[in-house]
ModelCIF file with pLDDT and N, C-alpha, C, O atoms, coordinates in Angstrom:
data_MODEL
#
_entry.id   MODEL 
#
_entity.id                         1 
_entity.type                       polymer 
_entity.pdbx_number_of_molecules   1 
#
_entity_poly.entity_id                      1 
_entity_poly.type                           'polypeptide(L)' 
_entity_poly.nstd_linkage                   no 
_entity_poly.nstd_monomer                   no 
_entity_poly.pdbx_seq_one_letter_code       
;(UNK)(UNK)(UNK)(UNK)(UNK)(UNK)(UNK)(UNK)(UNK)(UNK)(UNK)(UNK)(UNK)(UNK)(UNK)(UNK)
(UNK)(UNK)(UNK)(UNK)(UNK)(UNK)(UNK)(UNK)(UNK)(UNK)(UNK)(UNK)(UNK)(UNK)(UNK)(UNK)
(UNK)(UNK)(UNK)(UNK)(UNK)(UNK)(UNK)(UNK)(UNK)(UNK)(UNK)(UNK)(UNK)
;
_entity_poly.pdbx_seq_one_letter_code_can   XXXXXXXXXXXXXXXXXXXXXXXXXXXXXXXXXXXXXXXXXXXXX 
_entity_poly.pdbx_strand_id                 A 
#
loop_
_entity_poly_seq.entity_id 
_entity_poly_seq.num 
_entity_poly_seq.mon_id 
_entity_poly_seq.hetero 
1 1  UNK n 
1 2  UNK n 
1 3  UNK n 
1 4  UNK n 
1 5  UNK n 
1 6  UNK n 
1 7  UNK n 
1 8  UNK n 
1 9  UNK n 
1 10 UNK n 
1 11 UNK n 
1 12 UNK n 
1 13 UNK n 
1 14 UNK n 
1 15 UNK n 
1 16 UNK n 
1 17 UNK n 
1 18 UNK n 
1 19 UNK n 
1 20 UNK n 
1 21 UNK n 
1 22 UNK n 
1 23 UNK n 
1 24 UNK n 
1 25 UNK n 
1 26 UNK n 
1 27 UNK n 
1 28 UNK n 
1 29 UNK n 
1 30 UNK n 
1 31 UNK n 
1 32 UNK n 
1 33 UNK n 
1 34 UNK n 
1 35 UNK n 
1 36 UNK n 
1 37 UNK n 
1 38 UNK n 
1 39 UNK n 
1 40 UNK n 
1 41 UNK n 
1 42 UNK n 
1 43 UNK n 
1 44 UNK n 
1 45 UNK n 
#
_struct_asym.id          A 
_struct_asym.entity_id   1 
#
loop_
_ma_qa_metric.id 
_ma_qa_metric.mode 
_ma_qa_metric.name 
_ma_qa_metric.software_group_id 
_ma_qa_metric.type 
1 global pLDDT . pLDDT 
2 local  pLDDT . pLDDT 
#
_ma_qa_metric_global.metric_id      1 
_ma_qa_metric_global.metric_value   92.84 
_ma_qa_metric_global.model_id       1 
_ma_qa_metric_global.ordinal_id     1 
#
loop_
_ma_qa_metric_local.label_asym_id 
_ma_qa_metric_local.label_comp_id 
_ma_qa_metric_local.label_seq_id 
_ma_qa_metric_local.metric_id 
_ma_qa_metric_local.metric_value 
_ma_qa_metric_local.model_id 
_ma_qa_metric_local.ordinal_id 
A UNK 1  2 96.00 1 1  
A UNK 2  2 98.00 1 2  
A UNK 3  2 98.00 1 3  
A UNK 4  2 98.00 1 4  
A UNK 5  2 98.00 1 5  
A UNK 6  2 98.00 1 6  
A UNK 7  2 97.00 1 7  
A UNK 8  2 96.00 1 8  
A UNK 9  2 94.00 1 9  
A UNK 10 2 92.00 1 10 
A UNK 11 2 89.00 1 11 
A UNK 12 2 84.00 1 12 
A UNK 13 2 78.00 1 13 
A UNK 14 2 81.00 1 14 
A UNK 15 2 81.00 1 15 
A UNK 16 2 87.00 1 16 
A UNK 17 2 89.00 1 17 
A UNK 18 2 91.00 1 18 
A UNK 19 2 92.00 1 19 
A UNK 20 2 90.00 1 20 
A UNK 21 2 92.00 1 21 
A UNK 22 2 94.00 1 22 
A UNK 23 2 93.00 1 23 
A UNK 24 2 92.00 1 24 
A UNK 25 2 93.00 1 25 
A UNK 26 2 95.00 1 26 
A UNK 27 2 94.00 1 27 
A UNK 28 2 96.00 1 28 
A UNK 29 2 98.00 1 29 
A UNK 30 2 97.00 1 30 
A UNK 31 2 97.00 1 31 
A UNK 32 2 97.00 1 32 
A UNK 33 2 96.00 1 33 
A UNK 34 2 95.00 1 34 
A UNK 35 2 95.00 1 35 
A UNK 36 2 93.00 1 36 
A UNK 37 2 93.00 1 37 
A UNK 38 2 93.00 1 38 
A UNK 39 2 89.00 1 39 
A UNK 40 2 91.00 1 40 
A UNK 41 2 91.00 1 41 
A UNK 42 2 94.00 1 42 
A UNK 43 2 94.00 1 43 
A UNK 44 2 94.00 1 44 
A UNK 45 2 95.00 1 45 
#
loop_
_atom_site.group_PDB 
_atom_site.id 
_atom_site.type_symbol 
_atom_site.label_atom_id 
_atom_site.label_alt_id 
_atom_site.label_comp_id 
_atom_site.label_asym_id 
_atom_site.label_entity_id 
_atom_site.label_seq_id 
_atom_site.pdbx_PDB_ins_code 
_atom_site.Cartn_x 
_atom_site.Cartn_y 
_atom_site.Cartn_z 
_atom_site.occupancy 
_atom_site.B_iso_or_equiv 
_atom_site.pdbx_formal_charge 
_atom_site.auth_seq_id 
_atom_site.auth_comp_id 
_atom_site.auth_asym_id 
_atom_site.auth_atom_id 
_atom_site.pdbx_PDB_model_num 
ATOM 1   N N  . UNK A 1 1  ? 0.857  -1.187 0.000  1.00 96.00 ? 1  UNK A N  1 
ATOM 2   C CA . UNK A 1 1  ? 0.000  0.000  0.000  1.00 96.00 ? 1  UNK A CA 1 
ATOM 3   C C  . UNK A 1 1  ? 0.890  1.233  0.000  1.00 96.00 ? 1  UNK A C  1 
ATOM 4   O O  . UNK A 1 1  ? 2.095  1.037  0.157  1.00 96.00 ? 1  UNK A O  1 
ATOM 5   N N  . UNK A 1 2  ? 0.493  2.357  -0.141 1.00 98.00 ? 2  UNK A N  1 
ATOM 6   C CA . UNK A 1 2  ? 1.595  3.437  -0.299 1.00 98.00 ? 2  UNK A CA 1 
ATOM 7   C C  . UNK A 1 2  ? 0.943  3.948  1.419  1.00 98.00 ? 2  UNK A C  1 
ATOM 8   O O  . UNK A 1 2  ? -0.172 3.891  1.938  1.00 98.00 ? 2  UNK A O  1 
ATOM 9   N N  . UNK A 1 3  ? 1.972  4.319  1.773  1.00 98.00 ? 3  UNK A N  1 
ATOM 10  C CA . UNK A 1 3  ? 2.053  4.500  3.472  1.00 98.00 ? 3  UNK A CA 1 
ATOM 11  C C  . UNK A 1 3  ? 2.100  6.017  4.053  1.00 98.00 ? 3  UNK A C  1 
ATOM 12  O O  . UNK A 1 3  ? 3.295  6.312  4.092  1.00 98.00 ? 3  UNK A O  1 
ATOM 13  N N  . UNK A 1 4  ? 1.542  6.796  4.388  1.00 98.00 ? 4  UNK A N  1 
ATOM 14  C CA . UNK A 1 4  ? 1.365  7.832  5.368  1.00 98.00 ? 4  UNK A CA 1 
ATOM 15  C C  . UNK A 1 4  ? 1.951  7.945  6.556  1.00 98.00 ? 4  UNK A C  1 
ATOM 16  O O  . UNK A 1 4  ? 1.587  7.121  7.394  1.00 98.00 ? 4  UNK A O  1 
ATOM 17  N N  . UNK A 1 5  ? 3.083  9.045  7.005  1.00 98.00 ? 5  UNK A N  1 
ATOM 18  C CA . UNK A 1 5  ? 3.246  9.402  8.321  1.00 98.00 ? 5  UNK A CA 1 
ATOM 19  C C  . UNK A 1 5  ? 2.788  10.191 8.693  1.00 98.00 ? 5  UNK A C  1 
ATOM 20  O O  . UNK A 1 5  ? 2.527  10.897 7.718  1.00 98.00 ? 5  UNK A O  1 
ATOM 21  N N  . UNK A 1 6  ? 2.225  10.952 10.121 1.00 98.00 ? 6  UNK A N  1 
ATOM 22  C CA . UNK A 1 6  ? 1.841  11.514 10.628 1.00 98.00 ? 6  UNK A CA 1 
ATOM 23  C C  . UNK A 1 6  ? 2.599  11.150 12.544 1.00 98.00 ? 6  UNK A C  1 
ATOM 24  O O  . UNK A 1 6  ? 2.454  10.155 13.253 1.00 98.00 ? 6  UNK A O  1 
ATOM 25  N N  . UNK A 1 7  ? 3.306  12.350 12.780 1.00 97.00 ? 7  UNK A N  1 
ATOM 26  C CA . UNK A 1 7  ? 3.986  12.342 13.436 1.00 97.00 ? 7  UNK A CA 1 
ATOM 27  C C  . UNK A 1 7  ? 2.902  13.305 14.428 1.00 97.00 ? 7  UNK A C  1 
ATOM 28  O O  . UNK A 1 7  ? 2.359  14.341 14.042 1.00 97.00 ? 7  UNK A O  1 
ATOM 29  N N  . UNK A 1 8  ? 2.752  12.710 15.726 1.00 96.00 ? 8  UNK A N  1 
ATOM 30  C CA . UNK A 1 8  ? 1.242  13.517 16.116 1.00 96.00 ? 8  UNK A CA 1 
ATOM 31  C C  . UNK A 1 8  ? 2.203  13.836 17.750 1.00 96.00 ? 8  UNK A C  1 
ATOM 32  O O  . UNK A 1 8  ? 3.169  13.124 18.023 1.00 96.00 ? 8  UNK A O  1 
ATOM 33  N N  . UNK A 1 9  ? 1.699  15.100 18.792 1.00 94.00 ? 9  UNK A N  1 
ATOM 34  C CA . UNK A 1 9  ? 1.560  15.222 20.256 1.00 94.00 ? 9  UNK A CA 1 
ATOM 35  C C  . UNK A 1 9  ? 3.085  15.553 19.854 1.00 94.00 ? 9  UNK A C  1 
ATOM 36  O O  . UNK A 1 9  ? 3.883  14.943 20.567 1.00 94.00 ? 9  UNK A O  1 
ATOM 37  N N  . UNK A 1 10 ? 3.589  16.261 19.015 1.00 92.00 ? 10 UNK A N  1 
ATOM 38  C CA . UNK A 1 10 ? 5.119  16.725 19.396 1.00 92.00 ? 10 UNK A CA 1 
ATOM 39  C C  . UNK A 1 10 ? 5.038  18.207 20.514 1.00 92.00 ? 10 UNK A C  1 
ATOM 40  O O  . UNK A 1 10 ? 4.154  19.041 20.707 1.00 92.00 ? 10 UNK A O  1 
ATOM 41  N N  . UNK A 1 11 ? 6.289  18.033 21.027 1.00 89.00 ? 11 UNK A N  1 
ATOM 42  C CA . UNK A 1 11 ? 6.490  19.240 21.745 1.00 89.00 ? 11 UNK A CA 1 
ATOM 43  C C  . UNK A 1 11 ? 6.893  20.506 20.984 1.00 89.00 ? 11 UNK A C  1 
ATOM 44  O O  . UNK A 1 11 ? 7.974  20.174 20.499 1.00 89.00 ? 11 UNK A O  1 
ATOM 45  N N  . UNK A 1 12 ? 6.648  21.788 20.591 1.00 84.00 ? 12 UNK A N  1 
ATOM 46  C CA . UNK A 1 12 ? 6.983  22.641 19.620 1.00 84.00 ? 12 UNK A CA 1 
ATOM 47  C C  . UNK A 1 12 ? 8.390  22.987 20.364 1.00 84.00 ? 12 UNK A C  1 
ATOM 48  O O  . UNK A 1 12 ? 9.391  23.315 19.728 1.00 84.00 ? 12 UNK A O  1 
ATOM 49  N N  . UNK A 1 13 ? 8.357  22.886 21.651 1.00 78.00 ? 13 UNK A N  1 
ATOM 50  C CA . UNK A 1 13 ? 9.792  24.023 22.137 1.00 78.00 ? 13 UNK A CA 1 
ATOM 51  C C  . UNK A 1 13 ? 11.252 23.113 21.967 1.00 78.00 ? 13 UNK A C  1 
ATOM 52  O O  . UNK A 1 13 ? 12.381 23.500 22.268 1.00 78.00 ? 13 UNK A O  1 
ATOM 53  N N  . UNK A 1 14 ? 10.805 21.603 21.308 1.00 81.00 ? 14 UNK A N  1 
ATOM 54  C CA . UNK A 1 14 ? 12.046 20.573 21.265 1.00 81.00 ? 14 UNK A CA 1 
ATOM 55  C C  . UNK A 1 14 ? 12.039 20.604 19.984 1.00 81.00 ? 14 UNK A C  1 
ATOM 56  O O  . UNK A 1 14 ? 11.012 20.617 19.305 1.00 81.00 ? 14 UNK A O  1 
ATOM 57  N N  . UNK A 1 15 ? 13.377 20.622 19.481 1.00 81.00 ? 15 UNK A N  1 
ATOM 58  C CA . UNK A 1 15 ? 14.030 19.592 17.965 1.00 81.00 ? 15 UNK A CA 1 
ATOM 59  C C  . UNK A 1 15 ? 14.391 18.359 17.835 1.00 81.00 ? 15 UNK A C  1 
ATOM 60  O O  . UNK A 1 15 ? 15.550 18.237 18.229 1.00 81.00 ? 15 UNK A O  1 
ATOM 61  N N  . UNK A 1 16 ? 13.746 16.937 17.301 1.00 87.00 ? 16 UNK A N  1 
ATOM 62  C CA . UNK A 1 16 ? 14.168 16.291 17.234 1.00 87.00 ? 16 UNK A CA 1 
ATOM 63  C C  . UNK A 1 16 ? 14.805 15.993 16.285 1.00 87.00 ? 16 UNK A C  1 
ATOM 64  O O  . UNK A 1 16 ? 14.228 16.059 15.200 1.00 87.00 ? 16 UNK A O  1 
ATOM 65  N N  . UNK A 1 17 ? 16.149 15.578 16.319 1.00 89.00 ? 17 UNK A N  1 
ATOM 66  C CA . UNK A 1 17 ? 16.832 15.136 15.154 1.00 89.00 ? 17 UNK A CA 1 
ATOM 67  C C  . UNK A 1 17 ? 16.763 13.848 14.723 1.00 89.00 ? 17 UNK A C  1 
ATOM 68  O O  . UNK A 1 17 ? 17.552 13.474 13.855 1.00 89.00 ? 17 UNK A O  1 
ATOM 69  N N  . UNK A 1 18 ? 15.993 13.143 15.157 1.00 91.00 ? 18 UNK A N  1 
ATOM 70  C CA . UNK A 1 18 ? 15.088 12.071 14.642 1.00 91.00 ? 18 UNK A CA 1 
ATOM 71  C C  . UNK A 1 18 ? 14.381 12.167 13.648 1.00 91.00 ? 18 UNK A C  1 
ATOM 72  O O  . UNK A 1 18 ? 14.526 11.809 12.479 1.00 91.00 ? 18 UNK A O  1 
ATOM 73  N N  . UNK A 1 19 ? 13.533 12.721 14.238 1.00 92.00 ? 19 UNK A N  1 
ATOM 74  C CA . UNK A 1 19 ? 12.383 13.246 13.604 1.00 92.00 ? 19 UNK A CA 1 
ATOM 75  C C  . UNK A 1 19 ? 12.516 14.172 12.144 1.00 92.00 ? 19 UNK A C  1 
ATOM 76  O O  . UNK A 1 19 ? 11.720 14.385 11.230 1.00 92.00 ? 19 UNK A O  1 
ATOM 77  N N  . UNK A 1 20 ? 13.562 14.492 12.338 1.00 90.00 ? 20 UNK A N  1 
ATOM 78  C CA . UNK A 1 20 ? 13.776 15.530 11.173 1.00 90.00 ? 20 UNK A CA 1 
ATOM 79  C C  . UNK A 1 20 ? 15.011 14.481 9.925  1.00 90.00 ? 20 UNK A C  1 
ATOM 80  O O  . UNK A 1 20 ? 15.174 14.656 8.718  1.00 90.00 ? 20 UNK A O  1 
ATOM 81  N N  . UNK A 1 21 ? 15.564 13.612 10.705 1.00 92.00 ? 21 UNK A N  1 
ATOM 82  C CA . UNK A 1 21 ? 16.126 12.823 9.727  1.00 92.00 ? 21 UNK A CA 1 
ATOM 83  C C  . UNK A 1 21 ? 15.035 12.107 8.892  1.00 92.00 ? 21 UNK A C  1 
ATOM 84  O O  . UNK A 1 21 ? 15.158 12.067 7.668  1.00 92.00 ? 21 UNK A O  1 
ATOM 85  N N  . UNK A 1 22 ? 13.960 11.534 9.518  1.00 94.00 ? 22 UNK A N  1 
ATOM 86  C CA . UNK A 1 22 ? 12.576 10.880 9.466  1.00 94.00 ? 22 UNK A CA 1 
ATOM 87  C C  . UNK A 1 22 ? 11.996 11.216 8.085  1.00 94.00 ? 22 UNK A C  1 
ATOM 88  O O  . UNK A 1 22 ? 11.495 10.483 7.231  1.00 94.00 ? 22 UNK A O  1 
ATOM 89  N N  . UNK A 1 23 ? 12.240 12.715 8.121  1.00 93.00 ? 23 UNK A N  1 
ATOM 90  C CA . UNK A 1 23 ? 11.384 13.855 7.062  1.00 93.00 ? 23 UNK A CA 1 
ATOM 91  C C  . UNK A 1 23 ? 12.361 14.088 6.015  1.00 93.00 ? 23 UNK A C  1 
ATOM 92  O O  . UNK A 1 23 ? 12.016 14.527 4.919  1.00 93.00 ? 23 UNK A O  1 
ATOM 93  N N  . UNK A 1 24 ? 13.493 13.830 6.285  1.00 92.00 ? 24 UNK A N  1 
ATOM 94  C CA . UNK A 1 24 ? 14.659 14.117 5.223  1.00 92.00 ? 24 UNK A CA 1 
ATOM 95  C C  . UNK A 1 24 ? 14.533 12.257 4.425  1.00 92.00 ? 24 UNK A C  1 
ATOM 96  O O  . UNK A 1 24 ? 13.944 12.016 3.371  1.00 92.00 ? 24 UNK A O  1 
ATOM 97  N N  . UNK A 1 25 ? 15.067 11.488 5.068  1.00 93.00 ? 25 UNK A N  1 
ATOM 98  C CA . UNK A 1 25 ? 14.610 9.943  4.607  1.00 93.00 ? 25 UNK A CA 1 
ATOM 99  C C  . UNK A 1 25 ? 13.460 9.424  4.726  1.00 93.00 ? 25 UNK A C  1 
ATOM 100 O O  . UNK A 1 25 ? 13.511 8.497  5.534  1.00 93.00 ? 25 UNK A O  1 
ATOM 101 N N  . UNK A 1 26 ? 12.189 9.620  4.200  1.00 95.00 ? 26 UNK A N  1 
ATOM 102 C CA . UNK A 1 26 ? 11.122 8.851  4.645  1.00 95.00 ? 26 UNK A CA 1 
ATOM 103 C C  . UNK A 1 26 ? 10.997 7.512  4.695  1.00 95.00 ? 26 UNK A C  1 
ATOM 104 O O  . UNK A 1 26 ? 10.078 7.022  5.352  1.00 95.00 ? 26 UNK A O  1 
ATOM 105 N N  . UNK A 1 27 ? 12.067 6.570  3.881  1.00 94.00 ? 27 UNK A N  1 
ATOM 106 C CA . UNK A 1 27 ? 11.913 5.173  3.577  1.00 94.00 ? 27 UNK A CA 1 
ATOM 107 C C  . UNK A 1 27 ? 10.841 4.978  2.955  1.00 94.00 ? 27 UNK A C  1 
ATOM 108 O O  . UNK A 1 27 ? 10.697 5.363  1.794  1.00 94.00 ? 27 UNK A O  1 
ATOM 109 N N  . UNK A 1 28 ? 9.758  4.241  3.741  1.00 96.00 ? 28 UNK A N  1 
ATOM 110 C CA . UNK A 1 28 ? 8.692  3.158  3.209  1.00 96.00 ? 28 UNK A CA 1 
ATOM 111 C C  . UNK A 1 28 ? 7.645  4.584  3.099  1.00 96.00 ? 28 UNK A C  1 
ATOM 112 O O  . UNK A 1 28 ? 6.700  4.468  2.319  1.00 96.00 ? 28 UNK A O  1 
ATOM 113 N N  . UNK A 1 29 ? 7.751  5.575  3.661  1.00 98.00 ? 29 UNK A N  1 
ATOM 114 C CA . UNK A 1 29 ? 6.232  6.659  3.602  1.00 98.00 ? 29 UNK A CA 1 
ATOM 115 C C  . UNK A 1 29 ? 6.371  7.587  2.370  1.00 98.00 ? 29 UNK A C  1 
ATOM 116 O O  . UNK A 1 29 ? 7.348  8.109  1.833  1.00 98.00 ? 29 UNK A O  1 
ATOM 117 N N  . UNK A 1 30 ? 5.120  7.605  2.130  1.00 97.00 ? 30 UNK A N  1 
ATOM 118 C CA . UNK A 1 30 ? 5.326  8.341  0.759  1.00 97.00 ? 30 UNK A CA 1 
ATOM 119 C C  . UNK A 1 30 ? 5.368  9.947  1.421  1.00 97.00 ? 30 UNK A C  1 
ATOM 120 O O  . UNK A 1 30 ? 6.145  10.807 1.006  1.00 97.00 ? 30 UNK A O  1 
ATOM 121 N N  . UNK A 1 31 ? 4.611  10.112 2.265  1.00 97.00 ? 31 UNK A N  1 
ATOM 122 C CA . UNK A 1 31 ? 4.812  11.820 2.784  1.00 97.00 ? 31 UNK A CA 1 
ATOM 123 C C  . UNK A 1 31 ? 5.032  11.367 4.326  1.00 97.00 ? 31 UNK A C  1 
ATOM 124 O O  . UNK A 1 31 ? 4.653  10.311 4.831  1.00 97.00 ? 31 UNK A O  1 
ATOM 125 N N  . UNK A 1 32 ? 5.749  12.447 4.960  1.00 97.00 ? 32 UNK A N  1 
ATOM 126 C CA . UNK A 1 32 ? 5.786  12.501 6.471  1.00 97.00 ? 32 UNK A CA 1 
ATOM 127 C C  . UNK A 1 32 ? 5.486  13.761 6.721  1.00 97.00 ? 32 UNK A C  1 
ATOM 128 O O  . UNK A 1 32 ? 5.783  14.568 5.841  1.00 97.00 ? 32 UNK A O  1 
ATOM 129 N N  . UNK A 1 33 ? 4.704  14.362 8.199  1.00 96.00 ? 33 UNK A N  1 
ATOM 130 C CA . UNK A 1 33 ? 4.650  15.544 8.449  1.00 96.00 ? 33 UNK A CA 1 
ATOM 131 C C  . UNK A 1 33 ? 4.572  15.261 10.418 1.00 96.00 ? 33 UNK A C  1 
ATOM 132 O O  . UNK A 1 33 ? 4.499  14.378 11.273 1.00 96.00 ? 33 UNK A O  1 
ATOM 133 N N  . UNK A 1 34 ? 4.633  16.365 10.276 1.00 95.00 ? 34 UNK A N  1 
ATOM 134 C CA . UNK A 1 34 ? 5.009  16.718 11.975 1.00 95.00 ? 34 UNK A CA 1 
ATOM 135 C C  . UNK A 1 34 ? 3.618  17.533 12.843 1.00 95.00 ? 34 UNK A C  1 
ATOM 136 O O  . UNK A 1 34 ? 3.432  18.745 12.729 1.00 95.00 ? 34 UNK A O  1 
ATOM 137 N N  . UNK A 1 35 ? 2.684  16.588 13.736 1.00 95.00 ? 35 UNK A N  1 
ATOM 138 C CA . UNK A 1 35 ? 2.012  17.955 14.126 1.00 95.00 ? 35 UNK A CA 1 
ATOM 139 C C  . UNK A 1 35 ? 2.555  18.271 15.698 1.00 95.00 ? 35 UNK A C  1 
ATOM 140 O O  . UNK A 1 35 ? 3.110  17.383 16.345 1.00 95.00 ? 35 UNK A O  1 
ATOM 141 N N  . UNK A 1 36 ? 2.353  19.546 16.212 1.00 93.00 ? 36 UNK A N  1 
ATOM 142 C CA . UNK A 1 36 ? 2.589  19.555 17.478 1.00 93.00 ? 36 UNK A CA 1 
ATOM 143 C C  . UNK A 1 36 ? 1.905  19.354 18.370 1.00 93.00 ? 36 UNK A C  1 
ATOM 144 O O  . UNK A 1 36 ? 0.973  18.663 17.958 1.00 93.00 ? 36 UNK A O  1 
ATOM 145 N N  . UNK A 1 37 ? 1.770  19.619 19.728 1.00 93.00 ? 37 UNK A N  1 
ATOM 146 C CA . UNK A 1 37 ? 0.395  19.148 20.579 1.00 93.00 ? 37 UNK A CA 1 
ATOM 147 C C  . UNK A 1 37 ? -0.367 20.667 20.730 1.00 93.00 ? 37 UNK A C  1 
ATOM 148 O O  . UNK A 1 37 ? 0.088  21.728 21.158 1.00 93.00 ? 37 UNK A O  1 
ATOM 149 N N  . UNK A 1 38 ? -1.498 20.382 20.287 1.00 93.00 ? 38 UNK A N  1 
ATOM 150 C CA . UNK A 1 38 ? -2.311 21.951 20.515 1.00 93.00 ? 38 UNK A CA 1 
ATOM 151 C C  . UNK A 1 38 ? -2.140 22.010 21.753 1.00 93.00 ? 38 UNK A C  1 
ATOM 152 O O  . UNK A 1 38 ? -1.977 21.083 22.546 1.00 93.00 ? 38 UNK A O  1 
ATOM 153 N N  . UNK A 1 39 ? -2.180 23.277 21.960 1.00 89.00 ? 39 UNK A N  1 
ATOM 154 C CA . UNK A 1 39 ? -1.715 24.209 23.499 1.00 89.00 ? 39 UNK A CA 1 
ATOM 155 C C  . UNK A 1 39 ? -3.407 24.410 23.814 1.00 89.00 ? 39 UNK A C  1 
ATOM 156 O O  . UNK A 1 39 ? -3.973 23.616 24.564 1.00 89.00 ? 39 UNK A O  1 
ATOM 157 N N  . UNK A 1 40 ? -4.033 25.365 23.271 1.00 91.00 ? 40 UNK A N  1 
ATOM 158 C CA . UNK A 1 40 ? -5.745 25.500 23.715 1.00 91.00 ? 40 UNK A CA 1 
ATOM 159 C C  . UNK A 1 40 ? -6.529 25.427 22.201 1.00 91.00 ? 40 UNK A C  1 
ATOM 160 O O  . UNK A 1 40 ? -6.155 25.224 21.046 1.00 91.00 ? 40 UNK A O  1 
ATOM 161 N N  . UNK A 1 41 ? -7.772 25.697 22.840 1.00 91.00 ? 41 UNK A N  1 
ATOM 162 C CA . UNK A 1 41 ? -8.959 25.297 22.015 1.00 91.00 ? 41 UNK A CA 1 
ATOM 163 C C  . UNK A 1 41 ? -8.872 25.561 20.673 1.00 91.00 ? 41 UNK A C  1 
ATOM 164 O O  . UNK A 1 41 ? -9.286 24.731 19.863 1.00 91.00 ? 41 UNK A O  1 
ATOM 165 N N  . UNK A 1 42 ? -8.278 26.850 20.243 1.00 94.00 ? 42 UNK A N  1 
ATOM 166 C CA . UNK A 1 42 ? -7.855 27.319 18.523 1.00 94.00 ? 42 UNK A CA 1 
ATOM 167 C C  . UNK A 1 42 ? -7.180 26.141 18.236 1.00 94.00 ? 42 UNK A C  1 
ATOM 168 O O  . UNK A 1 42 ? -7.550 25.406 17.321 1.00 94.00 ? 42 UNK A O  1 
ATOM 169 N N  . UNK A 1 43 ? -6.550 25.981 18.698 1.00 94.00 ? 43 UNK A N  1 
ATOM 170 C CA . UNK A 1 43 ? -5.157 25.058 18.315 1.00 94.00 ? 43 UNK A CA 1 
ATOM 171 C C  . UNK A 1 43 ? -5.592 23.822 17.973 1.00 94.00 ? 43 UNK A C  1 
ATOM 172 O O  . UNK A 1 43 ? -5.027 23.312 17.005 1.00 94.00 ? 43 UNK A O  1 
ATOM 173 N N  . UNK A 1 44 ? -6.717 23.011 18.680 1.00 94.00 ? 44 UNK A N  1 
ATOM 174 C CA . UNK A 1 44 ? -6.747 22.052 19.159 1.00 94.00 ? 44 UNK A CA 1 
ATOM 175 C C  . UNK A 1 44 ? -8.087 21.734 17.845 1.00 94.00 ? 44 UNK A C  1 
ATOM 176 O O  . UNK A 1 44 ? -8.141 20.586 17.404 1.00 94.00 ? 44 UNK A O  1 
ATOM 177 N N  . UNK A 1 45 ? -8.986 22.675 17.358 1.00 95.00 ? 45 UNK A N  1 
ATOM 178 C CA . UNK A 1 45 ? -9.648 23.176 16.434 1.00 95.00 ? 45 UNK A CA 1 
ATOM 179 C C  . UNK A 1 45 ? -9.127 22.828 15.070 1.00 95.00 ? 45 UNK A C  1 
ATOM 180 O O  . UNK A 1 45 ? -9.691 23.259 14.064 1.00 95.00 ? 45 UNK A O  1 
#
């Protein structure tokens, strides 16, 4: 199947360099993206 990442509940105030190698090599995912953890209700919206 062609595969989807969704990288969900990140912390905005950290860098992972995981995570960002992740997005630079996806391997097996055809897209990767990063969300952060909504802070309040807009966000979370």
């Amino acid at each position: 199947a062609e595969c989807h990442l969704v990288i969900i509940d990140q912390d905005p105030a950290c860098d992972d360099p995981l995570l960002e190698a992740v997005k630079v090599r996806p391997g097996p995912f055809a897209s990767v993206v990063i969300w952060n953890r909504p802070a309040d209700g807009a966000q979370r919206r």
